[in-house]
Protein backbone atom coordinates (compact mmCIF):
# COMPACT_ATOMS: atom_id res chain seq x y z
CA UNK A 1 22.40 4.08 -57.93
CA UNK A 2 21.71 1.35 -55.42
CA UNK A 3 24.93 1.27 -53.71
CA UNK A 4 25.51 4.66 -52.78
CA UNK A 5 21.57 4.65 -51.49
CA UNK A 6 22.79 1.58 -49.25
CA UNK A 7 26.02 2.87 -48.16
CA UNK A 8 24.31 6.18 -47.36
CA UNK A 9 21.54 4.56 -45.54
CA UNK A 10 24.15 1.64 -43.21
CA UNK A 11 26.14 4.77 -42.33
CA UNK A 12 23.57 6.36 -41.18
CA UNK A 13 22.79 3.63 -38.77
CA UNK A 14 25.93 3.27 -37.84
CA UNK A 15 26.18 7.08 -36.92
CA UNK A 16 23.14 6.31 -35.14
CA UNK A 17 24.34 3.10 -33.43
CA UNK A 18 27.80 5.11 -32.20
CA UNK A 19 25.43 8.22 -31.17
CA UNK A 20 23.21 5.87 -28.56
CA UNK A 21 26.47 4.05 -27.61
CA UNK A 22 28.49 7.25 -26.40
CA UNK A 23 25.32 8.47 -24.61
CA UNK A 24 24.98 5.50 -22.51
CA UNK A 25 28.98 5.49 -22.01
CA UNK A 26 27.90 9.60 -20.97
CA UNK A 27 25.41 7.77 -18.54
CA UNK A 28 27.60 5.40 -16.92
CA UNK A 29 30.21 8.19 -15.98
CA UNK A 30 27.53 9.92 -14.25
CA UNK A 31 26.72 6.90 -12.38
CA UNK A 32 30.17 6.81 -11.08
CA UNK A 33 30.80 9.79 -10.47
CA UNK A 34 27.80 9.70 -7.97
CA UNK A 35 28.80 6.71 -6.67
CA UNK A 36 31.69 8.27 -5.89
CA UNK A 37 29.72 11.21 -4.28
CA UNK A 38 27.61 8.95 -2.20
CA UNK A 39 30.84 6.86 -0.60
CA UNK A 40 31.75 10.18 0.74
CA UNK A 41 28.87 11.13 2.47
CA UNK A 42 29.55 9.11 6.05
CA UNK A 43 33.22 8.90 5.52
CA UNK A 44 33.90 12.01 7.68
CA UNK A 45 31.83 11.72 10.67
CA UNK A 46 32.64 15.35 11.74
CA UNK A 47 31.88 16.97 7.96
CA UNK A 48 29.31 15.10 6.06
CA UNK A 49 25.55 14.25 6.19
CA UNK A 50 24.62 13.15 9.11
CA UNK A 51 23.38 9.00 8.90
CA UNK A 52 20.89 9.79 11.43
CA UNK A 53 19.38 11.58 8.34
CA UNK A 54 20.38 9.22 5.73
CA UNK A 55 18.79 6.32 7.24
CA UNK A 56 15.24 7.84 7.44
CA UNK A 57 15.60 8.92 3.44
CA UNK A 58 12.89 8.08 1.11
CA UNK A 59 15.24 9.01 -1.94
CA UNK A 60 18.34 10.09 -2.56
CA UNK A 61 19.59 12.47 -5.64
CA UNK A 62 22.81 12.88 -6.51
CA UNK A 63 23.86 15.67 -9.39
CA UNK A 64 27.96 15.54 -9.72
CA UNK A 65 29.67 18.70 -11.14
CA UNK A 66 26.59 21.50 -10.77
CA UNK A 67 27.95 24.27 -12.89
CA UNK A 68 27.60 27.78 -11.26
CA UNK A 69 28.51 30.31 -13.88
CA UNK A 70 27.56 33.38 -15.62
CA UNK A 71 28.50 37.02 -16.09
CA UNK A 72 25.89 39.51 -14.68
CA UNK A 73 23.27 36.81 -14.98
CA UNK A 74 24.46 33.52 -14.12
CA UNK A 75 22.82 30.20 -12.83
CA UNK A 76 23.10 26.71 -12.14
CA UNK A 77 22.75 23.81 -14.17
CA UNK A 78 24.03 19.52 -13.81
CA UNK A 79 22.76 16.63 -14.30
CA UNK A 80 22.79 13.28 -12.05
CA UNK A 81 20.48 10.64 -10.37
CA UNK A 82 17.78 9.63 -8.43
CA UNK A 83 17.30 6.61 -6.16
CA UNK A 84 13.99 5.73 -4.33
CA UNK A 85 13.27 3.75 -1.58
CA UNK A 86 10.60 1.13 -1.87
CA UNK A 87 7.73 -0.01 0.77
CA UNK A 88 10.34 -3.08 1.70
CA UNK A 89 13.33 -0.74 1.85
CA UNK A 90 15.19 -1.27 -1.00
CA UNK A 91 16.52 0.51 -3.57
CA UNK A 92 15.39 1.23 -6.53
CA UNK A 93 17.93 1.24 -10.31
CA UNK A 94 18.30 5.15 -10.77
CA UNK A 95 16.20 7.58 -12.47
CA UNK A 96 18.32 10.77 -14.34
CA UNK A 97 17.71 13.85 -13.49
CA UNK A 98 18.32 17.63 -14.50
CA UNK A 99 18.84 20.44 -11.77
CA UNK A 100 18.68 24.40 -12.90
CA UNK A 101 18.24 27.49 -10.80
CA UNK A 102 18.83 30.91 -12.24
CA UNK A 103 20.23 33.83 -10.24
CA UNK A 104 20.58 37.48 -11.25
CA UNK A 105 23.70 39.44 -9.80
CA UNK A 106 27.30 40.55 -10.28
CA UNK A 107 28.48 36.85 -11.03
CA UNK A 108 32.60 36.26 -12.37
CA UNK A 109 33.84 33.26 -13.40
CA UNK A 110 32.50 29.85 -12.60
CA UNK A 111 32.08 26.93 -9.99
CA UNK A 112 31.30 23.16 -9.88
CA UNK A 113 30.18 21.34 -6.84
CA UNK A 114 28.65 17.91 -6.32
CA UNK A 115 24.84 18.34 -4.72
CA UNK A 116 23.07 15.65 -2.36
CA UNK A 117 19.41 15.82 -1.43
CA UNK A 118 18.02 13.89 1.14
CA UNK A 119 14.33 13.08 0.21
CA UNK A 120 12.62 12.80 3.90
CA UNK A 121 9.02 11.83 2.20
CA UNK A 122 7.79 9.73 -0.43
CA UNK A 123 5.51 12.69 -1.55
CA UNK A 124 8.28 14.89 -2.78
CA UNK A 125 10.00 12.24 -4.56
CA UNK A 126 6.26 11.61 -6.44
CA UNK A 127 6.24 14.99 -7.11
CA UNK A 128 9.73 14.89 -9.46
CA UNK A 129 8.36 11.53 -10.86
CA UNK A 130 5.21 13.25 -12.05
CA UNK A 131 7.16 16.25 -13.72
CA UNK A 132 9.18 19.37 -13.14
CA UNK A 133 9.80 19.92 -9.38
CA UNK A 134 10.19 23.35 -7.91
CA UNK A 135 12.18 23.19 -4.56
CA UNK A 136 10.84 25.24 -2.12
CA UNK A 137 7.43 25.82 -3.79
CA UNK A 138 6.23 22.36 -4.43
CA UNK A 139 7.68 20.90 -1.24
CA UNK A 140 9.94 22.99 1.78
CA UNK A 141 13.72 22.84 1.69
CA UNK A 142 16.29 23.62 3.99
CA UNK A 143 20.79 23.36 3.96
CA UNK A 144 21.02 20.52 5.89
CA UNK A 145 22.99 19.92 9.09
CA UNK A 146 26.65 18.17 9.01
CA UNK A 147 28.14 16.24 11.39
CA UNK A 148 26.83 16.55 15.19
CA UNK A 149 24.84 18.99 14.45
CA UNK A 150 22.54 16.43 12.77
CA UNK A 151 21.76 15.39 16.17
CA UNK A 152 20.32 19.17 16.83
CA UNK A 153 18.32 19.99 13.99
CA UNK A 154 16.40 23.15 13.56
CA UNK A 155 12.94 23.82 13.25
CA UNK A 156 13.45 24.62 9.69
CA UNK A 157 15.41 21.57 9.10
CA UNK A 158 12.87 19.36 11.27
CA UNK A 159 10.09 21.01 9.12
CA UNK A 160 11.96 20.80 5.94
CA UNK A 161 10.94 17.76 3.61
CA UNK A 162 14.05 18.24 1.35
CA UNK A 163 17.51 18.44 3.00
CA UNK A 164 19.69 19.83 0.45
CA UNK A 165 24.06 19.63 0.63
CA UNK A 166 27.04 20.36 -1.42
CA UNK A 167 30.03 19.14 -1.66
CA UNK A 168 33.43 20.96 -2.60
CA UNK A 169 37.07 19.45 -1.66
CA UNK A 170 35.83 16.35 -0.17
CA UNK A 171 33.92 18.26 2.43
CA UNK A 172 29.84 18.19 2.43
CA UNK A 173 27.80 21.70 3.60
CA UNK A 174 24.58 22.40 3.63
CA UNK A 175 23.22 24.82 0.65
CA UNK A 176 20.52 26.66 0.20
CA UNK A 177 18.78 25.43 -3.50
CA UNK A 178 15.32 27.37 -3.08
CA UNK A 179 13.96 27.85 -6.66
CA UNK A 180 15.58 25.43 -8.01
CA UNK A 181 13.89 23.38 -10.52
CA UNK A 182 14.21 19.42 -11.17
CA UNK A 183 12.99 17.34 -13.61
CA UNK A 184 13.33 13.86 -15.01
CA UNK A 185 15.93 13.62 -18.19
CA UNK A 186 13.53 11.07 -20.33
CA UNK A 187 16.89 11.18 -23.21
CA UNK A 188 19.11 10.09 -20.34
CA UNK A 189 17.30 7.34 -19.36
CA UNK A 190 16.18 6.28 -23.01
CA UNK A 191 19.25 6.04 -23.36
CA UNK A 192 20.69 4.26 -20.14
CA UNK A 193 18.01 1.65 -20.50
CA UNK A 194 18.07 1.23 -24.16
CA UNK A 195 14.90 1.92 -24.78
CA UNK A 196 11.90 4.60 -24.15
CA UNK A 197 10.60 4.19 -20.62
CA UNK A 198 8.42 5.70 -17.90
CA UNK A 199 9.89 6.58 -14.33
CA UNK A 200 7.54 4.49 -12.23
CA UNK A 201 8.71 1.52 -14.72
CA UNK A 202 12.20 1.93 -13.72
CA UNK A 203 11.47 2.71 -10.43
CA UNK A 204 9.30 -0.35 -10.20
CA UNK A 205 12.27 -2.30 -11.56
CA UNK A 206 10.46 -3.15 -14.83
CA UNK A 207 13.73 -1.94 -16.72
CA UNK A 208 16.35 -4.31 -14.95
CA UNK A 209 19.14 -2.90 -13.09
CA UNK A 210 22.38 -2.54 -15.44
CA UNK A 211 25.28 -3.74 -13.81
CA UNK A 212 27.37 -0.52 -13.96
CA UNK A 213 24.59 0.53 -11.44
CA UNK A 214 24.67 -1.76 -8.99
CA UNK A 215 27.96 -0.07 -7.16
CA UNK A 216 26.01 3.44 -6.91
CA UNK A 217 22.91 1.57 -5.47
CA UNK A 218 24.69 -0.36 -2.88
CA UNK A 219 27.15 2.80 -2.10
CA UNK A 220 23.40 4.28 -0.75
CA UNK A 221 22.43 0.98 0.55
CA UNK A 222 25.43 1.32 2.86
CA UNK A 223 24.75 5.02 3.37
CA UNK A 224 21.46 4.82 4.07
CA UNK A 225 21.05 1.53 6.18
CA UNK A 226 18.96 1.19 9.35
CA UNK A 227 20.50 -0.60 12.19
């Protein structure tokens, strides 16, 4: 009776072993696709974020593919990354992240867009570290400016803490993400990492940086770099 015990119990470790491999491969996709995101953001001068705006960021979150969908009641739902800037203005290795908003209405069919926030203060970004974020109630938001118009803010954008865009076609815009709620995906980054870990330890660098991130973080080291 031995052997089928063993067999039973090395497959299930090797179920287990293929389960925490294709969630980190899951991981790494989402790293490039933001990547990908990010290297778009100051290509256009005339249509993306500003790097006026960029430059001053304390953190930067990225959430590729943000599903819009729903029949009568729909919402929105993705998944991506967060990137903080330390005291000596580096980057931290990223943090994943889940974005939802719900919406009530006459909703057909579905969407996906790519989503930027610009973090302009260190206090929001401790406020997603902590736990589930509520734009717009825990810290003002606002669709940020493209292009020139970065140069002419708004009061609301001045005043705003969060600067929130979309992207669809190549092309960024600002969108409005009030309500929306973000919070830190612990299975994502358990499984990224390898291993069970606390945001301020990765943000602290405690967890090493992988080397499939290292082209996201310098993609918003370029983005975001101060003359």
């Amino acid at each position: 009776m031995r052997r089928p015990l063993q067999f039973l119990y090395f497959l299930g470790l090797g179920l287990l072993a293929s389960t925490a491999c294709a969630s980190r491969v899951a991981q790494e996709e989402k790293i490039g696709a933001a990547t990908e995101v990010m290297q778009q953001a100051t290509r256009l001068p005339e249509q993306n974020i500003p790097p006026r705006l960029l430059h001053n960021a304390q953190g930067i979150a990225i959430i590729p593919g943000v599903i819009k969908a729903g029949f009568m009641v729909g919402g929105s739902y993705g998944k991506g990354v967060l990137l903080v800037r330390n005291e000596q203005g580096q980057w931290s290795p990223p943090l994943f992240i889940a974005l939802a908003a719900g919406s009530v209405g006459w909703q057909i069919g579905a969407q996906s867009t790519d989503v930027v926030l610009v973090f302009k203060s260190r206090r929001s970004v401790d406020g997603i570290v902590r736990g589930t974020f509520t734009l717009g109630a825990d810290a003002a938001i606002a669709a940020g400016p493209i292009g020139r118009r970065g140069e002419a803010a708004t009061d609301a954008e001045l005043k705003a803490e969060i600067l929130s865009y979309s992207r669809s076609r190549g092309l960024f815009a600002g969108v409005s993400l009030e309500g929306s709620n973000i919070a830190i995906d612990h299975e994502a980054d358990e499984a990224y990492y390898g291993k069970p870990i606390w945001p301020a330890e990765v943000l602290a660098g405690k967890a090493g940086t992988p080397a499939s991130a290292q082209p996201l973080i310098e993609a918003v080291r370029k983005a975001t770099h101060r003359e």
